[in-house]
Protein backbone atom coordinates (compact mmCIF):
# COMPACT_ATOMS: atom_id res chain seq x y z
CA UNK A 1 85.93 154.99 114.00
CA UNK A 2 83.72 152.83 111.66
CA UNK A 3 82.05 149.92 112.14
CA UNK A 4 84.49 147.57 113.22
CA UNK A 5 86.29 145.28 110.47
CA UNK A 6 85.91 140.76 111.15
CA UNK A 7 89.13 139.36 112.66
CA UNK A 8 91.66 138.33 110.17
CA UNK A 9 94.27 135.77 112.13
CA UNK A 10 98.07 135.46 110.32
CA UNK A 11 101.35 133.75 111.44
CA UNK A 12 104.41 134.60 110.20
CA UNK A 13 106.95 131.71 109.51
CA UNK A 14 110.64 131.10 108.55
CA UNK A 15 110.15 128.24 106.07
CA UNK A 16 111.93 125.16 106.45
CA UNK A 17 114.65 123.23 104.86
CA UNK A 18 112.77 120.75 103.08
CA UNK A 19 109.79 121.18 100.39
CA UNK A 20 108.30 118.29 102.75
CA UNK A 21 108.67 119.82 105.66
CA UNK A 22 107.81 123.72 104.62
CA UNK A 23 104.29 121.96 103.08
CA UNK A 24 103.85 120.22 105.87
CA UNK A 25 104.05 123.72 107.75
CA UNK A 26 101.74 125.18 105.52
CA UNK A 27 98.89 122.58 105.56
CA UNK A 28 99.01 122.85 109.59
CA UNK A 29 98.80 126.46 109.58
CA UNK A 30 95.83 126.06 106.97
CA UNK A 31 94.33 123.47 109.39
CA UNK A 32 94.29 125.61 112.64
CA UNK A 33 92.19 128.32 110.74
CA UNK A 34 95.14 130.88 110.24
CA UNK A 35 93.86 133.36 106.90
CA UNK A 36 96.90 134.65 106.01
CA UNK A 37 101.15 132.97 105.64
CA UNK A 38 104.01 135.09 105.72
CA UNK A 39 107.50 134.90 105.03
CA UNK A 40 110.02 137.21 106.76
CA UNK A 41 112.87 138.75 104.22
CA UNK A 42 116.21 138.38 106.02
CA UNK A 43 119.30 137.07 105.30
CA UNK A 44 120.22 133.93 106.41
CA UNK A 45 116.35 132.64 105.81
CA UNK A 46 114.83 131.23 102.64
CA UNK A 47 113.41 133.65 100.02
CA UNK A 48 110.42 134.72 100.35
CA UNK A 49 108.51 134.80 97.01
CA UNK A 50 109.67 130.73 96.14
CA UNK A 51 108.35 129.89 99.75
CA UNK A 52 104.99 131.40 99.02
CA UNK A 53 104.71 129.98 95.99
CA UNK A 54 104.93 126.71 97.14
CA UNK A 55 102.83 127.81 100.05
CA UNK A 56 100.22 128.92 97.57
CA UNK A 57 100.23 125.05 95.85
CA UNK A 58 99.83 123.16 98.80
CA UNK A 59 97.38 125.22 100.82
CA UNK A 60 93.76 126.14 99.32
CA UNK A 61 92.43 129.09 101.34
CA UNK A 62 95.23 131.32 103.33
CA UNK A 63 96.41 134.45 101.90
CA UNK A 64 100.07 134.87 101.30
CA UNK A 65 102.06 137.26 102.39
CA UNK A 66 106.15 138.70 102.50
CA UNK A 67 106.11 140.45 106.33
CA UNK A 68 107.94 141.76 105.19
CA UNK A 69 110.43 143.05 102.39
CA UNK A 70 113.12 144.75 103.17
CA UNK A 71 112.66 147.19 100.21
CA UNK A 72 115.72 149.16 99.69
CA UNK A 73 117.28 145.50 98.83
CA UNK A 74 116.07 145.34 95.40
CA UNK A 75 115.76 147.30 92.32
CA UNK A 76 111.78 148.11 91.61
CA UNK A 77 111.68 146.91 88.01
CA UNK A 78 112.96 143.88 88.82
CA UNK A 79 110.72 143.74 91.82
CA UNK A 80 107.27 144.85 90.26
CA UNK A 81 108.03 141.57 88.21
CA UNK A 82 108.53 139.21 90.96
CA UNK A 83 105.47 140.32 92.21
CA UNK A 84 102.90 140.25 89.59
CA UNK A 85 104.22 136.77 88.63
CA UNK A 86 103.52 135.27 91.93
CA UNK A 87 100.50 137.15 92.26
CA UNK A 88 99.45 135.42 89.00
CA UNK A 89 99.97 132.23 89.64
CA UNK A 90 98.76 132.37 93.14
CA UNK A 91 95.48 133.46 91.89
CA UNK A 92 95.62 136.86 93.11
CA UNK A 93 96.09 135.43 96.42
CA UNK A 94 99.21 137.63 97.12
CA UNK A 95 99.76 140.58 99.91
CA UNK A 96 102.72 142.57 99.43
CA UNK A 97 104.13 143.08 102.59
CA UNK A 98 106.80 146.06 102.58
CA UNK A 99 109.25 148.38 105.27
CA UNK A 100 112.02 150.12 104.86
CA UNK A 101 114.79 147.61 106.10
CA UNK A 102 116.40 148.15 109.49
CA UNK A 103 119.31 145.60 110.17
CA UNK A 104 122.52 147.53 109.07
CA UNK A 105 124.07 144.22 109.01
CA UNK A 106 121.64 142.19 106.21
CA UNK A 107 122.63 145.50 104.20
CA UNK A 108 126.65 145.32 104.75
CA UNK A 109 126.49 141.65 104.02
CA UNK A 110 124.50 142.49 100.49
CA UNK A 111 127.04 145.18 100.13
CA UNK A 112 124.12 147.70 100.09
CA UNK A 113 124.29 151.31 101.30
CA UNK A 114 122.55 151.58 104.38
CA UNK A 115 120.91 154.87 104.31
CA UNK A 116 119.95 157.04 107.14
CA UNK A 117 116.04 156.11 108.26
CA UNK A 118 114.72 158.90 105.95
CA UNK A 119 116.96 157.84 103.23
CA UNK A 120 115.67 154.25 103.35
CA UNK A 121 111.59 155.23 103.72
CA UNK A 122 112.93 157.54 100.40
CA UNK A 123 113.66 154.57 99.05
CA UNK A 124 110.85 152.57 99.93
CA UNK A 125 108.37 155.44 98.77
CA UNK A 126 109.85 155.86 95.17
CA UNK A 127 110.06 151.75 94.76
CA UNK A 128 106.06 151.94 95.48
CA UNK A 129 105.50 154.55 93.44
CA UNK A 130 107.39 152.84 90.56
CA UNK A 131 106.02 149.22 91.15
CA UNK A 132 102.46 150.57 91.28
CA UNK A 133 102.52 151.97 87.71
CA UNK A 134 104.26 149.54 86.33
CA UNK A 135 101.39 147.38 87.61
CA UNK A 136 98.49 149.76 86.98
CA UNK A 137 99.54 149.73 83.36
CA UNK A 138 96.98 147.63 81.27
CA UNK A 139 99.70 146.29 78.84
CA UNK A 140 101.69 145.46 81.88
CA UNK A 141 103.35 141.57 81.51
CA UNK A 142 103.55 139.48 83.65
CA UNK A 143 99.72 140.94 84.29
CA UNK A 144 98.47 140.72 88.08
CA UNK A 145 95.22 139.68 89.71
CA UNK A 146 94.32 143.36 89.44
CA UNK A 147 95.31 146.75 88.34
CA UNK A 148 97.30 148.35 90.72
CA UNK A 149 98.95 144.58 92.18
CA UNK A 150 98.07 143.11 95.55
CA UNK A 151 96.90 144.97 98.75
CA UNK A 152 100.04 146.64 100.48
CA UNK A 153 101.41 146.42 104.08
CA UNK A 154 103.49 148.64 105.11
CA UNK A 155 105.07 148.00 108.18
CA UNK A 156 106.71 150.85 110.84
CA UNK A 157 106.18 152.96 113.56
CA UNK A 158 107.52 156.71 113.02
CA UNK A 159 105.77 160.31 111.78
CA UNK A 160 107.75 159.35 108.15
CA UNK A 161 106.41 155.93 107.47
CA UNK A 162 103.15 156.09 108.59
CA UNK A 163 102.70 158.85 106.36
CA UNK A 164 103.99 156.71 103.49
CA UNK A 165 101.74 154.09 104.79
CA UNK A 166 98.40 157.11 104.59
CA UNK A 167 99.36 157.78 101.09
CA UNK A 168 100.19 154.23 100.10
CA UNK A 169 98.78 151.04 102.20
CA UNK A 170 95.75 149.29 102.38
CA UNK A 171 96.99 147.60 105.66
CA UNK A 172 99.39 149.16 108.16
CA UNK A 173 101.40 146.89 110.54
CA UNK A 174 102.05 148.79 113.97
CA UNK A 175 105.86 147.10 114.76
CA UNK A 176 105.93 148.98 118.40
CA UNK A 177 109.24 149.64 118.09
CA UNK A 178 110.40 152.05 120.91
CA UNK A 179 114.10 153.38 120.40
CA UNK A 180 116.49 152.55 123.35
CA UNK A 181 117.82 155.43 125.44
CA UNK A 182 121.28 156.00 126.72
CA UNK A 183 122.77 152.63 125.58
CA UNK A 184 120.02 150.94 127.82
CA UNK A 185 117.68 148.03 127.34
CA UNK A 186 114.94 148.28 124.59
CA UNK A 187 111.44 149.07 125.29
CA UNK A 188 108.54 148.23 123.92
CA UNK A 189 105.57 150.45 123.29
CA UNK A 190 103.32 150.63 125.58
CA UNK A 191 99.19 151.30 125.38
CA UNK A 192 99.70 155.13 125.66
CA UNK A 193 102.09 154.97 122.53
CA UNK A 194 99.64 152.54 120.65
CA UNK A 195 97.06 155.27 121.31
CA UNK A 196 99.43 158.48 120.05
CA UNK A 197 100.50 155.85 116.99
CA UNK A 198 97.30 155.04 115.62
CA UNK A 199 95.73 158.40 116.50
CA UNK A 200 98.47 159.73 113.71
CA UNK A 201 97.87 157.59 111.44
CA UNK A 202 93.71 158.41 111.44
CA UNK A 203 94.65 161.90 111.07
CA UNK A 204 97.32 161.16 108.50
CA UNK A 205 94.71 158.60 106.59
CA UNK A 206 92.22 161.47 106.67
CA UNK A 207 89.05 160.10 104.57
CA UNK A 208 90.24 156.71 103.90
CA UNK A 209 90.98 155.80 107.59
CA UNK A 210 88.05 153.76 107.41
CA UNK A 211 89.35 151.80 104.97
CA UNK A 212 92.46 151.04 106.00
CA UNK A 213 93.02 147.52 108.13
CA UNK A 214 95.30 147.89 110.67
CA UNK A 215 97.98 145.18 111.62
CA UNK A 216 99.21 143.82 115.11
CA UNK A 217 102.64 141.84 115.51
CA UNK A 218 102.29 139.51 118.49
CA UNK A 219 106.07 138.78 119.78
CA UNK A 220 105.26 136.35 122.72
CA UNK A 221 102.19 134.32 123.17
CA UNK A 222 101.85 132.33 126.78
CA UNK A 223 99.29 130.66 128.48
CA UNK A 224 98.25 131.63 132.14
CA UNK A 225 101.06 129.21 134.08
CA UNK A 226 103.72 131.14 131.92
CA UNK A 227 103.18 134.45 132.99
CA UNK A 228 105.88 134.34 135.59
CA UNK A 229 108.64 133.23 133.49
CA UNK A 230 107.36 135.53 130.73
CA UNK A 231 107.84 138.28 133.20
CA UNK A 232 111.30 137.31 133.75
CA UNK A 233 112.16 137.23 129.85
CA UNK A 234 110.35 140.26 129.41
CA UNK A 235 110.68 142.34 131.99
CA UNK A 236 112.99 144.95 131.20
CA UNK A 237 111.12 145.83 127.79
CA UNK A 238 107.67 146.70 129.67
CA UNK A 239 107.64 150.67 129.89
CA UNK A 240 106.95 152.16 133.16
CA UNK A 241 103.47 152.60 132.78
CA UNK A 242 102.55 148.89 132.70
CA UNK A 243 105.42 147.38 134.65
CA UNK A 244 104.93 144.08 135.79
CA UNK A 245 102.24 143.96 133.55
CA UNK A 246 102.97 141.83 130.84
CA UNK A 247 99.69 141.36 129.33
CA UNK A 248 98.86 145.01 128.91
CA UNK A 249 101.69 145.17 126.46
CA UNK A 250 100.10 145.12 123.24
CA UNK A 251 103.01 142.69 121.35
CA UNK A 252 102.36 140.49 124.13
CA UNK A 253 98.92 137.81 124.80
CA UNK A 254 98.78 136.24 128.17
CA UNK A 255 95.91 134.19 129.42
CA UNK A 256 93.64 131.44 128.81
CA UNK A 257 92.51 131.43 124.84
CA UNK A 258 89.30 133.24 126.45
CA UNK A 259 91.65 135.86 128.29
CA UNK A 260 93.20 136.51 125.00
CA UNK A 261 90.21 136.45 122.96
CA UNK A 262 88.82 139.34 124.72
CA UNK A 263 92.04 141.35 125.31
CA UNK A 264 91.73 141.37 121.33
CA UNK A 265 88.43 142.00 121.35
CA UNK A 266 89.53 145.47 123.87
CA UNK A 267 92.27 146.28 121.03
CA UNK A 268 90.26 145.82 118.18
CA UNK A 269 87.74 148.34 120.09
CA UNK A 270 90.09 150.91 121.35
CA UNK A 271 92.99 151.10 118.71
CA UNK A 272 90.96 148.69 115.49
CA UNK A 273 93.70 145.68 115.43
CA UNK A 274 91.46 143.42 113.35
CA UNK A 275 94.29 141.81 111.40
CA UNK A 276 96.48 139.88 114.18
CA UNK A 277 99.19 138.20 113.33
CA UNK A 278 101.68 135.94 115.65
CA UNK A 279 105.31 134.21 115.23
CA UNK A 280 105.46 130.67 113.49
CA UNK A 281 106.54 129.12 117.40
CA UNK A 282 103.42 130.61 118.61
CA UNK A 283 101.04 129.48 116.18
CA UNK A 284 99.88 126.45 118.23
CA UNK A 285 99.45 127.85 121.56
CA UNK A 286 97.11 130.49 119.42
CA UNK A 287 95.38 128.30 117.75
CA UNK A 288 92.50 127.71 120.49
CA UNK A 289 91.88 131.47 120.54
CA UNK A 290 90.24 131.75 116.45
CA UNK A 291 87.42 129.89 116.58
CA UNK A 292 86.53 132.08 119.57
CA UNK A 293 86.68 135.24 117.95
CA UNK A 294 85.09 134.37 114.18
């Protein structure tokens, strides 16, 4: 591994109702020293690319990001333009957050084929490959902040998309996701999975694995007097290598802000999460934890 990339610190938010209230949102997120706003793409939530926009206008530093698309929903042309005109007018400010989709019932709803998992990351491979030139192309209009569009995130967890990711991403998000078995409870991934995961995706990257920023969704953020009752929510997720062990889970920070701060700084070392993001309810109770690790 390379020398070891500065802590970048995102949340990811469902935006509000209001223009008054989503702003509002923004500006606090700005304040507690967050780098970088996403938007989730799901139905039932506000678009993504308006929300950033006005993100963009009321905010002065943060990146902006979708976290992310679900890709197979839209039809690349038509995307590739969406995406250099917000890039442009947020001043090249954009990330472009992508993965493959994977809630059969956003796509039945849209009255979209849902494709098996190799089908969809088929999908999601031929819409970069066709948004990229598009963008790359110097006579390209809308034009975006540079040639190629904004730095891509591509978000998932299996042998198929993480090679995507080695041919395609500048940042890789690490989702964790650990298949149920049997009809059974879901669990997460745990350290020894992390290690297998990212170990692939070095080997996949090959000479640009140095280059490549690696992503961390946090799911659950508590503070030391919570660990209990995040046990009890929790529980049945941990795999049997960590059980009862909540904050070994690497979705998961428990502790004091100085408890989390250097868990992160032991998964930045051993697996190089740099870019951390956490969930809009969470963004508070991280807050403390930044200024401790800039």
């Amino acid at each position: 591994m390379g020398a070891q990339r500065s802590f970048r610190f995102g949340v990811n938010m469902i935006a509000s109702g209001s223009r008054a209230e989503w702003a509002a949102k923004c500006r606090r997120a700005e304040e507690l020293g967050f780098d970088v706003l996403g938007v989730a793409d799901h139905l039932g939530m506000p678009a993504p690319f308006p929300s950033l926009v006005l993100a963009a206008e009321v905010t002065a530093a943060p990146r902006l990001t979708t976290f992310v698309l679900n890709t197979p929903f839209y039809n690349p042309v038509l995307l590739a333009r969406e995406i250099a005109t917000v890039d442009a007018i947020t001043d090249g400010r954009l990330e472009l957050g992508v993965g493959a989709g994977y809630v059969r019932a956003e796509f039945e709803a849209a009255d979209i084929p849902f494709g098996t998992g190799g089908a969809r990351i088929g999908q999601l491979g031929a819409a970069l490959g066709s948004i990229k030139g598009l963008l790359a192309d110097p006579g390209y209009e809308p034009r975006p902040s540079r040639p190629g569009g904004p730095p891509v995130l591509i978000a998932g967890w299996g042998d198929k998309l993480l090679a995507l990711a080695a041919e395609h991403a500048d940042i890789i998000g690490f989702t964790g996701a650990a298949a149920a078995t049997n009809g059974g409870p879901l669990v997460a991934a745990g350290p020894a999975a992390y290690g297998e995961r990212v170990a692939t995706a070095r080997r996949l990257l090959g000479a640009r694995a140095d280059s490549v920023e690696f992503n961390l969704l946090i799911q659950q953020v508590a503070g030391p007097g919570e660990r209990a009752a995040l046990l009890e929510r929790v529980g049945d997720m941990l795999p049997a290598e960590i059980a009862g062990k909540p904050e070994e889970l690497p979705i998961l920070l428990v502790g004091t802000p100085e408890e989390i701060a250097e868990r992160l700084r032991e998964r930045r070392e051993r697996w190089g999460f740099g870019y951390i993001t956490v969930m809009e309810e969470h963004m508070e109770t991280f807050a403390p934890v930044i200024p401790l690790l800039r």
